[in-house]
Protein backbone atom coordinates (compact mmCIF):
# COMPACT_ATOMS: atom_id res chain seq x y z
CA UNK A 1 -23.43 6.37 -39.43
CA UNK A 2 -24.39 7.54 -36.03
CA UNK A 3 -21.20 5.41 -34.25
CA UNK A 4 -18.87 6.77 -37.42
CA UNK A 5 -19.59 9.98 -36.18
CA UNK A 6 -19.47 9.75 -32.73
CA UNK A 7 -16.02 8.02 -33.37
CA UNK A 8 -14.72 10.93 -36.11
CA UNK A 9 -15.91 13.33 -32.74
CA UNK A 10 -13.81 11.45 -30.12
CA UNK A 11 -10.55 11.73 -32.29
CA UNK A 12 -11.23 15.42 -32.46
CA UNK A 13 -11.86 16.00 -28.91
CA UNK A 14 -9.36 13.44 -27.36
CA UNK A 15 -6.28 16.25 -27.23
CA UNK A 16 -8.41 18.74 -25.62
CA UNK A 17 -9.67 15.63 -23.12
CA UNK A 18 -6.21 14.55 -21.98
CA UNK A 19 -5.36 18.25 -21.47
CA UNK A 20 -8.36 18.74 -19.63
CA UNK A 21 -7.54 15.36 -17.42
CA UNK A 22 -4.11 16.35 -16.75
CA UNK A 23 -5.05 20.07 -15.57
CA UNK A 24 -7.27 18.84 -13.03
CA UNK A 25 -5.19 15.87 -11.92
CA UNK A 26 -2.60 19.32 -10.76
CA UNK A 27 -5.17 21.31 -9.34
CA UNK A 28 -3.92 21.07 -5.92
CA UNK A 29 -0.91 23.21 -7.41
CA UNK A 30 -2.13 26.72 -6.79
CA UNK A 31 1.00 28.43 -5.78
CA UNK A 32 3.43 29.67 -8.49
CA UNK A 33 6.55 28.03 -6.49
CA UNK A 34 4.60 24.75 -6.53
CA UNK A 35 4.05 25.22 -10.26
CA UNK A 36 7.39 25.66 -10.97
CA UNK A 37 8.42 22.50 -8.99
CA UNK A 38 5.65 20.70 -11.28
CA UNK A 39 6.80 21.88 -14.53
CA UNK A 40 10.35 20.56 -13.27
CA UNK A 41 9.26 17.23 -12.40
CA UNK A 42 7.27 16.97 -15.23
CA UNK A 43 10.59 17.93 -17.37
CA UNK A 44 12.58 15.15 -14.56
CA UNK A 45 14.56 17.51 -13.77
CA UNK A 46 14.97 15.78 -10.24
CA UNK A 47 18.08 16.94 -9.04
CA UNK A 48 17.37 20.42 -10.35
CA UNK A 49 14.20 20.15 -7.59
CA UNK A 50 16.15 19.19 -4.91
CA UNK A 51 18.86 21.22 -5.13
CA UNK A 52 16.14 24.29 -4.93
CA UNK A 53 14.32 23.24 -2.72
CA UNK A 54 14.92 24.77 1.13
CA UNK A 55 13.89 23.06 4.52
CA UNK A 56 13.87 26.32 5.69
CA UNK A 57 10.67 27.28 3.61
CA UNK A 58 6.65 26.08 3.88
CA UNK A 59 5.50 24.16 1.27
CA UNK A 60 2.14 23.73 -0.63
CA UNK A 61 0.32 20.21 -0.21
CA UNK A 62 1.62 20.20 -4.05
CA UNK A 63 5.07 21.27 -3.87
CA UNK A 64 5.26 18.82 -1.30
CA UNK A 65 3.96 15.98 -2.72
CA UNK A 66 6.73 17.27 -6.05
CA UNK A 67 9.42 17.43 -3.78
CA UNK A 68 8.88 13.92 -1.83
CA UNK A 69 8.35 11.98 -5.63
CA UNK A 70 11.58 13.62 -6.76
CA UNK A 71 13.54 12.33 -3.87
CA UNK A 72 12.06 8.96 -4.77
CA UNK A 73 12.88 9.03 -8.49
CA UNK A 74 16.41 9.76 -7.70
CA UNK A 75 16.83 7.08 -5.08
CA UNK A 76 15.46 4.91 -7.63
CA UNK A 77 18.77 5.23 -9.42
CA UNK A 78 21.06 2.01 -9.72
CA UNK A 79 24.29 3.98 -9.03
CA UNK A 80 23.30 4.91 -5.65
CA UNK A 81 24.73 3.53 -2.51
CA UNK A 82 22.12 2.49 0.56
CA UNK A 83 23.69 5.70 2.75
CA UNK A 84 22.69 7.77 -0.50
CA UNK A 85 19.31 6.28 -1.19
CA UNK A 86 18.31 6.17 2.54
CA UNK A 87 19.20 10.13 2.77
CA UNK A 88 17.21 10.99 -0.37
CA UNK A 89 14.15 9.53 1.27
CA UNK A 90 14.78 10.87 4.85
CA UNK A 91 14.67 14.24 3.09
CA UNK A 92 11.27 13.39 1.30
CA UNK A 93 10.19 12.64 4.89
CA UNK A 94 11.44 16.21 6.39
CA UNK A 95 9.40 18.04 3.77
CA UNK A 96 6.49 16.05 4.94
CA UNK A 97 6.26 13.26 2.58
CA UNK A 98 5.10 10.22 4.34
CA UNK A 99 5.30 7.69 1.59
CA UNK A 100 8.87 7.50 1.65
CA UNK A 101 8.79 5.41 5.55
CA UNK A 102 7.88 2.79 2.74
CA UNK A 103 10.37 2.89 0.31
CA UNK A 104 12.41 2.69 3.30
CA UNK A 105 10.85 -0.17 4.92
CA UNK A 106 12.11 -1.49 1.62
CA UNK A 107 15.33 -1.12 1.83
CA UNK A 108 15.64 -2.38 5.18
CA UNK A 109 12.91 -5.69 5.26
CA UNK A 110 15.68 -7.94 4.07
CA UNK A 111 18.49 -6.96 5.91
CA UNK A 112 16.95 -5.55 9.34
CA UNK A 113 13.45 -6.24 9.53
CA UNK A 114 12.99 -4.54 13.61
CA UNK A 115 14.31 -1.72 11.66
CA UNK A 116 12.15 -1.70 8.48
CA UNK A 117 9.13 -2.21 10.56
CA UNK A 118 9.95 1.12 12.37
CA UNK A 119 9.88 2.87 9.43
CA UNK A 120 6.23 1.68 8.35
CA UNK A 121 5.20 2.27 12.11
CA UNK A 122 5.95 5.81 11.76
CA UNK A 123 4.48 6.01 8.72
CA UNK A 124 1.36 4.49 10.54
CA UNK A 125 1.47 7.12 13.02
CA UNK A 126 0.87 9.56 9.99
CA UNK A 127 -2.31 8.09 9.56
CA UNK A 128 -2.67 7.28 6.08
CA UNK A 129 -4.85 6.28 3.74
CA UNK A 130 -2.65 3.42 2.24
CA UNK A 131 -3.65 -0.10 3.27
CA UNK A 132 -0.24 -1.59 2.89
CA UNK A 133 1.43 -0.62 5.94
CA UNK A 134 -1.13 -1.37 8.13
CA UNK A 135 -0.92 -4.86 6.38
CA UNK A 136 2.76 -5.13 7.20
CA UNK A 137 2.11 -4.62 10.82
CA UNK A 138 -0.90 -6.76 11.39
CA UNK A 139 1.35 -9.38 9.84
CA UNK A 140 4.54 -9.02 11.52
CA UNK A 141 2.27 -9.06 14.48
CA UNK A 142 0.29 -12.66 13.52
CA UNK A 143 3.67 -13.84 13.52
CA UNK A 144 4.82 -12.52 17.05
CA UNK A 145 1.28 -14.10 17.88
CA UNK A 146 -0.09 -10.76 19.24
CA UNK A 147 -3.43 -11.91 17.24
CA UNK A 148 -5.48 -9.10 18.94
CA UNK A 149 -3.01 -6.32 17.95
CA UNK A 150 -2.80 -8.38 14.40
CA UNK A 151 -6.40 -8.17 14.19
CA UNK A 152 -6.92 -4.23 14.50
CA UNK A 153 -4.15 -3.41 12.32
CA UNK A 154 -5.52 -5.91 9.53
CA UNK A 155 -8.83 -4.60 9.60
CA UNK A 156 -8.15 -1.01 8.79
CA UNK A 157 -6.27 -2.20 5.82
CA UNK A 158 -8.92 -3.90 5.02
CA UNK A 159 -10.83 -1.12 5.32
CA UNK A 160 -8.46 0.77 3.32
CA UNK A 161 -8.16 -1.80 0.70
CA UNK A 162 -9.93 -1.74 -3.07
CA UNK A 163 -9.86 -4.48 -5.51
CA UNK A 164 -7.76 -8.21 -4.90
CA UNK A 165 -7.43 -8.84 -0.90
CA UNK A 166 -7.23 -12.48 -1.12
CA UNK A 167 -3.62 -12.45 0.64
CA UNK A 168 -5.54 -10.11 3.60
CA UNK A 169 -8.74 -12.14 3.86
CA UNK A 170 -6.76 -15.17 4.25
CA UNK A 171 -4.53 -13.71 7.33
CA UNK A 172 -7.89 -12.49 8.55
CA UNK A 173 -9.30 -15.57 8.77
CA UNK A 174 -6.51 -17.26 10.52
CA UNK A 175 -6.10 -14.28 12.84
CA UNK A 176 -10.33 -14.65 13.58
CA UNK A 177 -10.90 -18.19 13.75
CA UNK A 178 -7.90 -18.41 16.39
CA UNK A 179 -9.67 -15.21 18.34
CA UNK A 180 -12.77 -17.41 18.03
CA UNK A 181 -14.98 -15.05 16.06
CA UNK A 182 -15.48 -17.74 13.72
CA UNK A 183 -18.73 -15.98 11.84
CA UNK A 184 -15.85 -13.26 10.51
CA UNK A 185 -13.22 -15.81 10.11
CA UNK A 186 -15.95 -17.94 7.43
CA UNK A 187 -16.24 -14.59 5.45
CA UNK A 188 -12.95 -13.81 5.15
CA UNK A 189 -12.10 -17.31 4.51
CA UNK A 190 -15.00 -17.35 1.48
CA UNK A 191 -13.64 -14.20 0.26
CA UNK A 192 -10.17 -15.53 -0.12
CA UNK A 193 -11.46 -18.66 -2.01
CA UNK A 194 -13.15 -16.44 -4.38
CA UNK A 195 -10.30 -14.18 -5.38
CA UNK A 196 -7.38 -17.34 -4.80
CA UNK A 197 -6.16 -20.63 -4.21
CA UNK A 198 -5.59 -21.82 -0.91
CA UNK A 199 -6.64 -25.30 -1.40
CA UNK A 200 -3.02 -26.69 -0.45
CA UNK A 201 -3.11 -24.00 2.43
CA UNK A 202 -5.91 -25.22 3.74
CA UNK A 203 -5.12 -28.95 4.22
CA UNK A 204 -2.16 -27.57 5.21
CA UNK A 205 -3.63 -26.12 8.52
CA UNK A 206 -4.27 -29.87 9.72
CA UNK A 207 -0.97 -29.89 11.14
CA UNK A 208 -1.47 -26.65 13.16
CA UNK A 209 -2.69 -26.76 16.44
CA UNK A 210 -4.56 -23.62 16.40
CA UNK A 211 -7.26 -25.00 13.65
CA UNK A 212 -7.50 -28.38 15.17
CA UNK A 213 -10.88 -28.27 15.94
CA UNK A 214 -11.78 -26.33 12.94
CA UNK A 215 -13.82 -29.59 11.55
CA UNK A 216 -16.17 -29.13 14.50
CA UNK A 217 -17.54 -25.92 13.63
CA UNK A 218 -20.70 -25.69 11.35
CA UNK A 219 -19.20 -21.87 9.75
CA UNK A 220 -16.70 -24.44 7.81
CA UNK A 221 -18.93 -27.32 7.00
CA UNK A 222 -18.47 -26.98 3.13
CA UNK A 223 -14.54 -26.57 3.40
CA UNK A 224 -14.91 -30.18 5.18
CA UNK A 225 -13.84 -31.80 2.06
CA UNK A 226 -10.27 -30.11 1.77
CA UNK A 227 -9.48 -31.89 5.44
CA UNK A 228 -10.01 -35.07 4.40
CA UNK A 229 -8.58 -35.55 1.62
């Protein structure tokens, strides 16, 4: 009876929880302009946002982060040329939202990638708290060989990182055991294993110089096995 109840109670209160939720996931909206921007992007009303919206004026944190999502949602749109989308996103940018160096870098990675990896650069520069451009740079930099430069950029997204990092901890490894810090390079390389499978990677790295010697170092004793085979 006691779980009937408690069930019969949670379809009562669950409106009044969502509503609860979703007024404190828009708390950071204290200003009436950046209140009216929300109710407008909560309607879509995207264009309608943009079109108000002034360069001239200084924003909330809120109306802001409004303004930057709207640009995004309507550079999402399939009828848009590159000149258009890449516009929408430089204005996110000039109201201060950072994000959209990424949905640039985007745009760019297959066509220019010198360029694209300016845009996530700047982005870096912004200092944020999103692991993936820092991952983009550590790697375009493992592949350049710059391992040290690779190494600092891969760690703070590690740092930054919650949840699956096998793809990171594997490019950490690599990036350690070739800097020779091989007691980091074994965690990162037992991590990976854990969360993926880089069996055929492994082998793989017979044939690459850099982890020739790999064999001879007690950290990888129980990955042994994969190299001879």
């Amino acid at each position: 009876m006691r779980i009937v109840k408690l069930f019969l109670m949670l379809i009562i209160l669950f409106p009044f929880l969502m509503r609860t939720s979703l007024s404190n996931a828009d708390t950071f909206c204290g200003d009436e302009e950046c209140k009216k921007i929300q109710n407008l992007y909560h309607q879509s009303q995207y264009d309608k946002i943009v079109e108000m919206a002034s360069i001239k004026k200084k924003y909330s944190e809120g109306a802001v982060f409004f303004i930057g999502r709207a640009c995004i949602n309507l550079s999402d749109r399939s009828n848009l040329t590159s000149n258009q989308k890449e516009k929408l996103l430089l204005t996110a940018i000039e109201y201060g939202y950072y994000p959209a160096y990424m949905n640039l870098y985007n745009i760019y990675a297959d066509k220019d990638a010198e360029v694209a990896i300016g845009f996530v650069k700047k982005y870096v520069e912004k200092n944020p708290d999103d692991p993936d451009p820092f991952f983009i740079i550590g790697e375009s930099e493992f592949k350049k060989n710059n391992y040290k430069l690779a190494n600092t950029f891969l760690k703070k997204s590690k740092k930054l990182s919650k949840g699956h990092t096998a793809t990171l901890d594997w490019l950490l490894f690599k990036v350690n055991y070739i800097l020779r810090d091989y007691g980091y390079s074994k965690k990162m390389l037992d991590s990976a294993f854990a969360q993926g499978h880089y069996v055929e990677e492994l082998r793989a790295l017979k044939a690459d110089s850099r982890f020739a010697d790999i064999e001879k170092h007690a950290e990888f004793e129980k990955y042994l096995y994969y190299f001879k085979r």
